[in-house]
Protein backbone atom coordinates (compact mmCIF):
# COMPACT_ATOMS: atom_id res chain seq x y z
CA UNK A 1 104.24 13.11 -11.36
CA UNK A 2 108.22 13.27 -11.57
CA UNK A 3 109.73 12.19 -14.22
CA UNK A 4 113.53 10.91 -12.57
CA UNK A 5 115.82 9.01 -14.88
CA UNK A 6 113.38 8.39 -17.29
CA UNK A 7 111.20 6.61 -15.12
CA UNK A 8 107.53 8.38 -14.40
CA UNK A 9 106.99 8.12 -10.59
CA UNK A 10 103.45 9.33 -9.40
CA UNK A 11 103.37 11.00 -5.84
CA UNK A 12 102.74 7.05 -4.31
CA UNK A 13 105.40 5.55 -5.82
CA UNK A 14 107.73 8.69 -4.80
CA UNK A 15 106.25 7.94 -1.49
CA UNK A 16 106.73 4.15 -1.54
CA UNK A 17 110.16 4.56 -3.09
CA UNK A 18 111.34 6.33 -0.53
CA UNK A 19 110.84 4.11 2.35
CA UNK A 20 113.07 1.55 0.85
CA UNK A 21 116.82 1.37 1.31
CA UNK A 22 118.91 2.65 -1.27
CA UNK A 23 122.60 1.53 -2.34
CA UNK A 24 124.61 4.71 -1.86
CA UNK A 25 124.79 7.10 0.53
CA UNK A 26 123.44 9.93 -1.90
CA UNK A 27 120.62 7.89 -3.35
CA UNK A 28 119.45 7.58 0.68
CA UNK A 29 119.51 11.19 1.04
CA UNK A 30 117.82 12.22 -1.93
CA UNK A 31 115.11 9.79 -1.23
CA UNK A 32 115.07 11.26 2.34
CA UNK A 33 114.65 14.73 1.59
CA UNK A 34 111.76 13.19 -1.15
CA UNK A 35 110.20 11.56 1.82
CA UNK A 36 110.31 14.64 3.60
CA UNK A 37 109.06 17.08 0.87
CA UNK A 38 105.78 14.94 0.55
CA UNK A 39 105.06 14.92 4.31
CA UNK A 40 102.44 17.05 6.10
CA UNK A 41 104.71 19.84 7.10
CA UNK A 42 104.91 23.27 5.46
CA UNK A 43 108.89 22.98 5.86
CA UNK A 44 112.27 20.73 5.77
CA UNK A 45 114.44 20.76 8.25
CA UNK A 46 118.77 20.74 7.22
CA UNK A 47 121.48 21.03 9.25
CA UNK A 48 123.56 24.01 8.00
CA UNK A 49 127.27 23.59 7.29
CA UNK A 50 129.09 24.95 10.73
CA UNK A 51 131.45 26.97 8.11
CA UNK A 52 130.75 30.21 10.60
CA UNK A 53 129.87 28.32 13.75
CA UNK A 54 128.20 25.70 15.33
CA UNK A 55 126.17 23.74 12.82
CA UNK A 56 122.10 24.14 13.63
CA UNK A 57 119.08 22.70 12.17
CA UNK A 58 116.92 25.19 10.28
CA UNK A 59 113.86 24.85 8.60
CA UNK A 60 113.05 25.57 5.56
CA UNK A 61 109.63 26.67 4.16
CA UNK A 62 108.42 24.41 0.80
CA UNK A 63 106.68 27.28 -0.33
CA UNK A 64 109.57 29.29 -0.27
CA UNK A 65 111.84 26.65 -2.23
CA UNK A 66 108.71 26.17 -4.70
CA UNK A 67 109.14 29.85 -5.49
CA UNK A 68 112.82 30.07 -6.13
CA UNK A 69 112.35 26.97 -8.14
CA UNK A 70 109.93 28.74 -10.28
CA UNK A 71 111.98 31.55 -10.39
CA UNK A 72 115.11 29.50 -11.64
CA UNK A 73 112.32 27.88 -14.18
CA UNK A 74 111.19 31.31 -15.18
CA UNK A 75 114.58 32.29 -15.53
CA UNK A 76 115.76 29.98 -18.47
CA UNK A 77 112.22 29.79 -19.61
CA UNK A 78 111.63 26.47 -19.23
CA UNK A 79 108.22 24.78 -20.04
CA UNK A 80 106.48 21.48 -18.82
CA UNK A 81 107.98 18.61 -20.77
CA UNK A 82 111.10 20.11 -20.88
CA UNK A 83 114.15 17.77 -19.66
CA UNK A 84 116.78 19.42 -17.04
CA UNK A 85 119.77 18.03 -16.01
CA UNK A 86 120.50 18.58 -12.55
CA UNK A 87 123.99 18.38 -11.80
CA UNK A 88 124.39 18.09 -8.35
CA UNK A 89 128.12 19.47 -6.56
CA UNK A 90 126.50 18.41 -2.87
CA UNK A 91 124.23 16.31 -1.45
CA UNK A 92 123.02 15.90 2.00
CA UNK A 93 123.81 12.99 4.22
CA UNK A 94 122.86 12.59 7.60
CA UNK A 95 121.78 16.12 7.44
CA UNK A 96 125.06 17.31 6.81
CA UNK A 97 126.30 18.70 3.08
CA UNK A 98 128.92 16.63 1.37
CA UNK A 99 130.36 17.66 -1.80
CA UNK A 100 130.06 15.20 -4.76
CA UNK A 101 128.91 14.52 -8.27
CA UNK A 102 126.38 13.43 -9.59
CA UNK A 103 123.71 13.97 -13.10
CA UNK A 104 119.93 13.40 -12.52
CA UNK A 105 117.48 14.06 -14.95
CA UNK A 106 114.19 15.38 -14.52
CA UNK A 107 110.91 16.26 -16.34
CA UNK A 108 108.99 19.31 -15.30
């Protein structure tokens, strides 16, 4: 179950949610990546930035982002229930990173 913008969304919904179109370029990538994260694979694939080079697509192992996030968590301490406001400086669209703005709020 996550908790986004108030609104409890269980796994299906996530799932079902994410196979609709969204309004804004940033919604459709979050939902994306969503969609992605609840696949079958063990990984996500991004495109990284170019900044040193040609950009390439890497992969990147869910287990391995689970554990940083649980670091991060373990870090400030947090606890289920608590709210977190992810403020987010870039997003990804079309696989690529964009900088922006925007608040999301979440329930562990």
């Amino acid at each position: 179950m996550l908790t986004l913008n108030n609104q409890q969304l269980t796994r299906k919904e996530l799932q079902t949610q994410a196979q609709k179109s969204h309004q804004t370029a940033w919604e459709a990538s979050l939902w994306n990546f969503i969609k992605n994260w609840l696949d079958e694979n063990d990984y996500v694939e991004v495109k990284t930035s170019g900044s040193t080079g040609t950009p390439k697509i890497i992969r990147l192992e869910k287990k391995r982002m689970m554990a940083s996030a649980k670091a991060t968590g373990d870090f400030f301490h947090l606890q289920r229930k608590n709210k977190v406001l992810l403020y987010l400086l870039k997003y990804i669209i079309n696989n690529n990173l964009i900088l922006k703005q925007k608040k999301i709020i979440f329930t562990l």
